[in-house]
Structures are given as structure tokens and as C-alpha cells.
PDB file of N, CA and C in Angstrom:
ATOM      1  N   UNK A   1       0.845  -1.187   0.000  1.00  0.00           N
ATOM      2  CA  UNK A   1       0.000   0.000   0.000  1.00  0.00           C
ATOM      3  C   UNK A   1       0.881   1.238   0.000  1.00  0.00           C
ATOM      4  N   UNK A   2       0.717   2.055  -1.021  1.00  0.00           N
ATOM      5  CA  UNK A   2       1.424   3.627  -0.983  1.00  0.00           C
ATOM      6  C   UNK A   2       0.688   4.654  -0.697  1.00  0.00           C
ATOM      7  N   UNK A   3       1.399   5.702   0.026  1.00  0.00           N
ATOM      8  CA  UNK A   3       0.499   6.575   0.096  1.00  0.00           C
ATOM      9  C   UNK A   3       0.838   7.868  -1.049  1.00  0.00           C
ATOM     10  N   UNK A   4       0.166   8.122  -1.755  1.00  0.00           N
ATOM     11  CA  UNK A   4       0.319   9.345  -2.227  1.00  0.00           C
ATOM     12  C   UNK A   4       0.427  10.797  -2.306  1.00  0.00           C
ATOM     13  N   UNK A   5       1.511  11.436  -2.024  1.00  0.00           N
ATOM     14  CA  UNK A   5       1.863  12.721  -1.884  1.00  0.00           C
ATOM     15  C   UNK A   5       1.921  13.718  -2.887  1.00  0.00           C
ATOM     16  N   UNK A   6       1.699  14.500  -2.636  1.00  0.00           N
ATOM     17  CA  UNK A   6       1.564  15.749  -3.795  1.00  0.00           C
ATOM     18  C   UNK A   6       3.481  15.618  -4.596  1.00  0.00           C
ATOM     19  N   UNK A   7       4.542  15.791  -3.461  1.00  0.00           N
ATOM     20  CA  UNK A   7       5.735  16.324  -3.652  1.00  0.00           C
ATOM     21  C   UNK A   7       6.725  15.405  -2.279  1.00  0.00           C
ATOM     22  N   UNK A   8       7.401  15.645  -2.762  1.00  0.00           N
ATOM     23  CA  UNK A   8       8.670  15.484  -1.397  1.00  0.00           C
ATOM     24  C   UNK A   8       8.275  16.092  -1.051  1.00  0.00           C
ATOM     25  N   UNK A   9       8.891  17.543  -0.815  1.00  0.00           N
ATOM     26  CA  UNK A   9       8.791  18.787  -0.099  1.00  0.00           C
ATOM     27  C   UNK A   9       7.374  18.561   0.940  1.00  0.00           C
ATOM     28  N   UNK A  10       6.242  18.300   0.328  1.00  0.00           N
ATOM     29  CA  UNK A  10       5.539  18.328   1.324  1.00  0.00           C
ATOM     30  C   UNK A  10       5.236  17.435   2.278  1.00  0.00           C
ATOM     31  N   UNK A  11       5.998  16.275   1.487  1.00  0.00           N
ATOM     32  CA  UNK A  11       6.240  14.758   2.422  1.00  0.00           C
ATOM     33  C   UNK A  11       7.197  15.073   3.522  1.00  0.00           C
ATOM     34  N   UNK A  12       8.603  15.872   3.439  1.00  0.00           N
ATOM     35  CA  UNK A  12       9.418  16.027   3.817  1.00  0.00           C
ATOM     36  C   UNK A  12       8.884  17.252   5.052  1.00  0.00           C
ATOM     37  N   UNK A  13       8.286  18.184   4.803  1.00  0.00           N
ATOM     38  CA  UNK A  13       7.719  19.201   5.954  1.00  0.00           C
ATOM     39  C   UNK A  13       6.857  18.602   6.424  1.00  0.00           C
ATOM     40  N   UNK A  14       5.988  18.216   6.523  1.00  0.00           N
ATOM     41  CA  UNK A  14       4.852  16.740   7.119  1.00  0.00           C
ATOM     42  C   UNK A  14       5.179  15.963   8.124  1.00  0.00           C
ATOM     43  N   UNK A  15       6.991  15.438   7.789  1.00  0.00           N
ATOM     44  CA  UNK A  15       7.468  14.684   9.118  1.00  0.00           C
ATOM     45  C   UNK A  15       8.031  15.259   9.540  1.00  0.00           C
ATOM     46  N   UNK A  16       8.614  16.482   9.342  1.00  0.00           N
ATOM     47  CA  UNK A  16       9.557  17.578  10.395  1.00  0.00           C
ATOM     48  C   UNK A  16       8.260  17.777  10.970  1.00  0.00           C
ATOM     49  N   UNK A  17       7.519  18.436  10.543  1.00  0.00           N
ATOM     50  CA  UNK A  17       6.347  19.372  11.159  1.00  0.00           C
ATOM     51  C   UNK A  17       5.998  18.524  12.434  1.00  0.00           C
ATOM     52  N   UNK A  18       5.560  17.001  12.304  1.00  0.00           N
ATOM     53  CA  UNK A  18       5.376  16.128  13.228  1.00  0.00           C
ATOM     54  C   UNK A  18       6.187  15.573  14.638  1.00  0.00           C
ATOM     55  N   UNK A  19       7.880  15.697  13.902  1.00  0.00           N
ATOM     56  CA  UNK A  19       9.000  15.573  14.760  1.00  0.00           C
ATOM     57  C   UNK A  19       8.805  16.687  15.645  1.00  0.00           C
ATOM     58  N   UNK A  20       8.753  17.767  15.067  1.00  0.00           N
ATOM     59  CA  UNK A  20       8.729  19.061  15.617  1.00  0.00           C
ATOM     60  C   UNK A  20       7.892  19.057  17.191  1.00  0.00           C
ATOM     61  N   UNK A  21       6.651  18.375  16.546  1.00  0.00           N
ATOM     62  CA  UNK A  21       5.339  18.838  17.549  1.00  0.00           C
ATOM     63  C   UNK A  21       5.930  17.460  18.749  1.00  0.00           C
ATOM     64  N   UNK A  22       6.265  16.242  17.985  1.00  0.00           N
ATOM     65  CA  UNK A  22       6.621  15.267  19.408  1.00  0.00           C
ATOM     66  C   UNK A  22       7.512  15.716  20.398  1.00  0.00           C
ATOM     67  N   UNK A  23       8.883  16.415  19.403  1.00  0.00           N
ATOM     68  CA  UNK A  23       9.360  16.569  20.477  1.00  0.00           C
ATOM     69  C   UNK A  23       9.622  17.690  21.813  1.00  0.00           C
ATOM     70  N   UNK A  24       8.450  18.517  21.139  1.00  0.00           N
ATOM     71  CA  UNK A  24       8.003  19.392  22.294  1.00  0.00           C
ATOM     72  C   UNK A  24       7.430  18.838  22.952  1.00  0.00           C
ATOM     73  N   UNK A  25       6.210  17.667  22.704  1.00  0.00           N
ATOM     74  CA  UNK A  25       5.377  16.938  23.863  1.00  0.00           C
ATOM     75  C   UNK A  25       6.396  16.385  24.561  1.00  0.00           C
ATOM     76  N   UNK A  26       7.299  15.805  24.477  1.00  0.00           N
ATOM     77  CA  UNK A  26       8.216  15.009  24.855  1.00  0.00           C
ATOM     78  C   UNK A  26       8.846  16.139  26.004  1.00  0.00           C
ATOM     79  N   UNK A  27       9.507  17.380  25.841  1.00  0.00           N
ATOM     80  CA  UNK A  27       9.908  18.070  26.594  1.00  0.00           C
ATOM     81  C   UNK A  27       9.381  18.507  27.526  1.00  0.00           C
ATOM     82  N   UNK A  28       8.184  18.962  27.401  1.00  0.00           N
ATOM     83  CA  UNK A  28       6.951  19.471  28.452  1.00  0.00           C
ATOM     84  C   UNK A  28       6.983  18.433  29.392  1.00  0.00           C
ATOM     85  N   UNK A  29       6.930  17.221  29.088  1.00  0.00           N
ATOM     86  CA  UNK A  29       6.772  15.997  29.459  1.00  0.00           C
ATOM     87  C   UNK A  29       7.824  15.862  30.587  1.00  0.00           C
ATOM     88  N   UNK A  30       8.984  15.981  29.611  1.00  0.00           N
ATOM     89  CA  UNK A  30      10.172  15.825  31.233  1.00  0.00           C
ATOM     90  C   UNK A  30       9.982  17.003  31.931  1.00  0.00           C
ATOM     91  N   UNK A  31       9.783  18.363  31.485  1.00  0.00           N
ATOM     92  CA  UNK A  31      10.091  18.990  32.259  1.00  0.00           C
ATOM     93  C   UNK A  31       8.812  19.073  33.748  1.00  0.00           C
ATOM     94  N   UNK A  32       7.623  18.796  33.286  1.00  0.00           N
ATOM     95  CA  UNK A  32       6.679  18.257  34.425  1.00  0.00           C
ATOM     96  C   UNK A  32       7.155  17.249  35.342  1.00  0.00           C
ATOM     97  N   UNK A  33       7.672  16.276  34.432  1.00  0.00           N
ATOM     98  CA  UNK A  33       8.316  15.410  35.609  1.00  0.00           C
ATOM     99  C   UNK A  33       9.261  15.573  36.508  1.00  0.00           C
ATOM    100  N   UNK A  34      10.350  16.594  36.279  1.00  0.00           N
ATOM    101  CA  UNK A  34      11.326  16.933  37.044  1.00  0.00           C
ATOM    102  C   UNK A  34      11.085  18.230  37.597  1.00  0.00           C
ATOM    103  N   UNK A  35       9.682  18.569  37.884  1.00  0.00           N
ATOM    104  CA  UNK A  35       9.029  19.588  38.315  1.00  0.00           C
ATOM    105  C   UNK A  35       8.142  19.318  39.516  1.00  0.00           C
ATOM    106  N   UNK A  36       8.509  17.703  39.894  1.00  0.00           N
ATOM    107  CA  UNK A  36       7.463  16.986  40.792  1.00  0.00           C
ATOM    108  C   UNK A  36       7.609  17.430  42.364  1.00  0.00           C
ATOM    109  N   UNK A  37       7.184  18.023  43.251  1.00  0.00           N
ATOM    110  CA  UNK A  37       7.482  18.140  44.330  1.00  0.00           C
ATOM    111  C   UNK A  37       8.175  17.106  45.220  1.00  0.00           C
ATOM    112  N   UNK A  38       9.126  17.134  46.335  1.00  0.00           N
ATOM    113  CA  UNK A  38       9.386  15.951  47.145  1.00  0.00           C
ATOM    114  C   UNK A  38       8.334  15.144  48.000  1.00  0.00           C
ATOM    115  N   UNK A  39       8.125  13.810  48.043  1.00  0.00           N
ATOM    116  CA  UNK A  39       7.393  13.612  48.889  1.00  0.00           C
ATOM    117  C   UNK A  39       7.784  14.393  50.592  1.00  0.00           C
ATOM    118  N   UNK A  40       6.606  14.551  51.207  1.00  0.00           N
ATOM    119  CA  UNK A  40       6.980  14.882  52.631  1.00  0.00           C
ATOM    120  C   UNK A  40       6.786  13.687  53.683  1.00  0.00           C
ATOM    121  N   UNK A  41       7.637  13.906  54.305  1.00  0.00           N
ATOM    122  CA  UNK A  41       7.783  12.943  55.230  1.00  0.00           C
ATOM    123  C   UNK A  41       7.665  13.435  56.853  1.00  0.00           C
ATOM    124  N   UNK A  42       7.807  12.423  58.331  1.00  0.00           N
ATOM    125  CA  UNK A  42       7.932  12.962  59.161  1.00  0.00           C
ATOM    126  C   UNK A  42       8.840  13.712  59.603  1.00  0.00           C
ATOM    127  N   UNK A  43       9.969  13.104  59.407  1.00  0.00           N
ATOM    128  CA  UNK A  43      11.485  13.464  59.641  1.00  0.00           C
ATOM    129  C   UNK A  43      11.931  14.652  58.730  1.00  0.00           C
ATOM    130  N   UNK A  44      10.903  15.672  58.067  1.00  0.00           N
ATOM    131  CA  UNK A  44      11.658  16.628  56.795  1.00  0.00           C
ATOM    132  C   UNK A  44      11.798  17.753  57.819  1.00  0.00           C
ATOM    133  N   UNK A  45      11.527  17.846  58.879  1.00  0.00           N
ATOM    134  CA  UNK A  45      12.149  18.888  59.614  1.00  0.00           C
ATOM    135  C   UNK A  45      12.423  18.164  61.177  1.00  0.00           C
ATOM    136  N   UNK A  46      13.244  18.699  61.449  1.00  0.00           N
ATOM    137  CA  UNK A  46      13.687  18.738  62.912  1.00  0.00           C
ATOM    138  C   UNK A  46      13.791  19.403  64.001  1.00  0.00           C
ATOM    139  N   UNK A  47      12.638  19.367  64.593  1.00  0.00           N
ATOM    140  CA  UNK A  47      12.188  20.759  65.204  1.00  0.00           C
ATOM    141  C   UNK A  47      13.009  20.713  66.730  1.00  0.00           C
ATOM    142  N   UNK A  48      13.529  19.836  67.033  1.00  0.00           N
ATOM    143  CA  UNK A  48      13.909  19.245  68.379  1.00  0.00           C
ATOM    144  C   UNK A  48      15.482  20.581  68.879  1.00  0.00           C
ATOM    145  N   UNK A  49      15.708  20.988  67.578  1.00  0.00           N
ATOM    146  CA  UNK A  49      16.260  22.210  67.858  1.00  0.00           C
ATOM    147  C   UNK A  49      16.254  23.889  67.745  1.00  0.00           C
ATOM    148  N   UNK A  50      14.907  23.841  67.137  1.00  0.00           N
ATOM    149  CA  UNK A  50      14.070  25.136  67.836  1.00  0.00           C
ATOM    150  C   UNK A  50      13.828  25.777  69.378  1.00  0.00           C
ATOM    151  N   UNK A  51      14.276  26.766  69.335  1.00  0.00           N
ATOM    152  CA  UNK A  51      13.844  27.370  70.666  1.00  0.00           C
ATOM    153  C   UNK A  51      12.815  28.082  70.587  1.00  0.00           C
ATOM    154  N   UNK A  52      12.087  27.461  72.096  1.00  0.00           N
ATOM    155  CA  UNK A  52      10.565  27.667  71.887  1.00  0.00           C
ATOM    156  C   UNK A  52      10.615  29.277  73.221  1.00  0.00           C
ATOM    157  N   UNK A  53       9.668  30.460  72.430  1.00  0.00           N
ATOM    158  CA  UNK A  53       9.860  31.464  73.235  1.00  0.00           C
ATOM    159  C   UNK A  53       8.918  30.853  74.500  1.00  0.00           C
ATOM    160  N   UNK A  54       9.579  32.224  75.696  1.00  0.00           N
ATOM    161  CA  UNK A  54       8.836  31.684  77.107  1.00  0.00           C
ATOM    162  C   UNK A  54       7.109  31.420  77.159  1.00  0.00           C
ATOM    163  N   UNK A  55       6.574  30.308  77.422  1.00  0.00           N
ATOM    164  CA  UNK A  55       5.516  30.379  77.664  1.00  0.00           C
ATOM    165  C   UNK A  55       4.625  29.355  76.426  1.00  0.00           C
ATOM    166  N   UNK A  56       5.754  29.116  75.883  1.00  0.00           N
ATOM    167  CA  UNK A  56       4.880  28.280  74.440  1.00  0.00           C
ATOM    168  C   UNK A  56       5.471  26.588  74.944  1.00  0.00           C
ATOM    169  N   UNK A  57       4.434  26.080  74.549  1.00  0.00           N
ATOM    170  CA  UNK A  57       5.271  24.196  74.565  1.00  0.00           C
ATOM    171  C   UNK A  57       5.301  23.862  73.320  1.00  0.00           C
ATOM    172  N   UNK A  58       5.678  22.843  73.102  1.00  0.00           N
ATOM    173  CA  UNK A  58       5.659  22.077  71.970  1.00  0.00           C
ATOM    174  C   UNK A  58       4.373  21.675  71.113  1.00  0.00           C
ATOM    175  N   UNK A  59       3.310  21.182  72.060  1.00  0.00           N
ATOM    176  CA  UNK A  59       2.167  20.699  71.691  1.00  0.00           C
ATOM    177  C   UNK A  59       1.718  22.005  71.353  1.00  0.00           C
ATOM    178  N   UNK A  60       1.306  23.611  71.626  1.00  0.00           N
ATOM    179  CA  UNK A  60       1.407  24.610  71.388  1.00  0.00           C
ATOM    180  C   UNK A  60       1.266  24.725  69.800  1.00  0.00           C
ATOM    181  N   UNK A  61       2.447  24.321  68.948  1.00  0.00           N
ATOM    182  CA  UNK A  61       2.782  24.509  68.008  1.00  0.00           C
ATOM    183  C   UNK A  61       2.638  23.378  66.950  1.00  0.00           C
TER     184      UNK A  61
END
């Protein structure tokens, strides 16, 4: 089965045009992914060395 094209040229801009558009999806793509926040955890801060002003506790905060 062939497909029929007018020209190269327009065969030839047809798959750039296409390359073009993937590999922007493709970029967006990583760059969302490496745009992902860290998971949070318990341990992402360590509060055990905060000083707490007079009159506040822990549970407080």
C-alpha cells in the first residue's frame, strides 16, 4: 500500500512538522516530571532544635 503525496517537499515538511510537535510533547513531558514536588515525610524537619519562646510548649505549636 502507498500513500500518495503531492511532492517530497511536502512529504518532507509533514514529518519535520510532526517531529517538531513530538518533540516538544516530549519536553513538556520531562520537564513536568522533574518539576514533581518531594514527597513529605515525618522526619523533613527537625524541630527538636528550635527554641521555643517563654511560655509556648511544643504541643502549642
Amino acid at each position: 500500500m502507498e500513500i500518495q503525496v503531492p511532492n517530497n517537499e511536502e512529504y518532507i515538511l509533514g514529518v519535520l512538522g510532526k517531529e517538531v510537535q513530538q518533540r516538544g510533547v516530549r519536553k513538556i513531558n520531562l520537564l513536568l516530571q522533574q518539576a514533581t514536588l518531594l514527597k513529605v515525610t515525618d522526619n523533613l524537619f527537625q524541630l527538636e532544635r528550635i527554641r521555643l519562646a517563654q511560655g509556648l510548649t511544643r504541643d502549642y505549636t
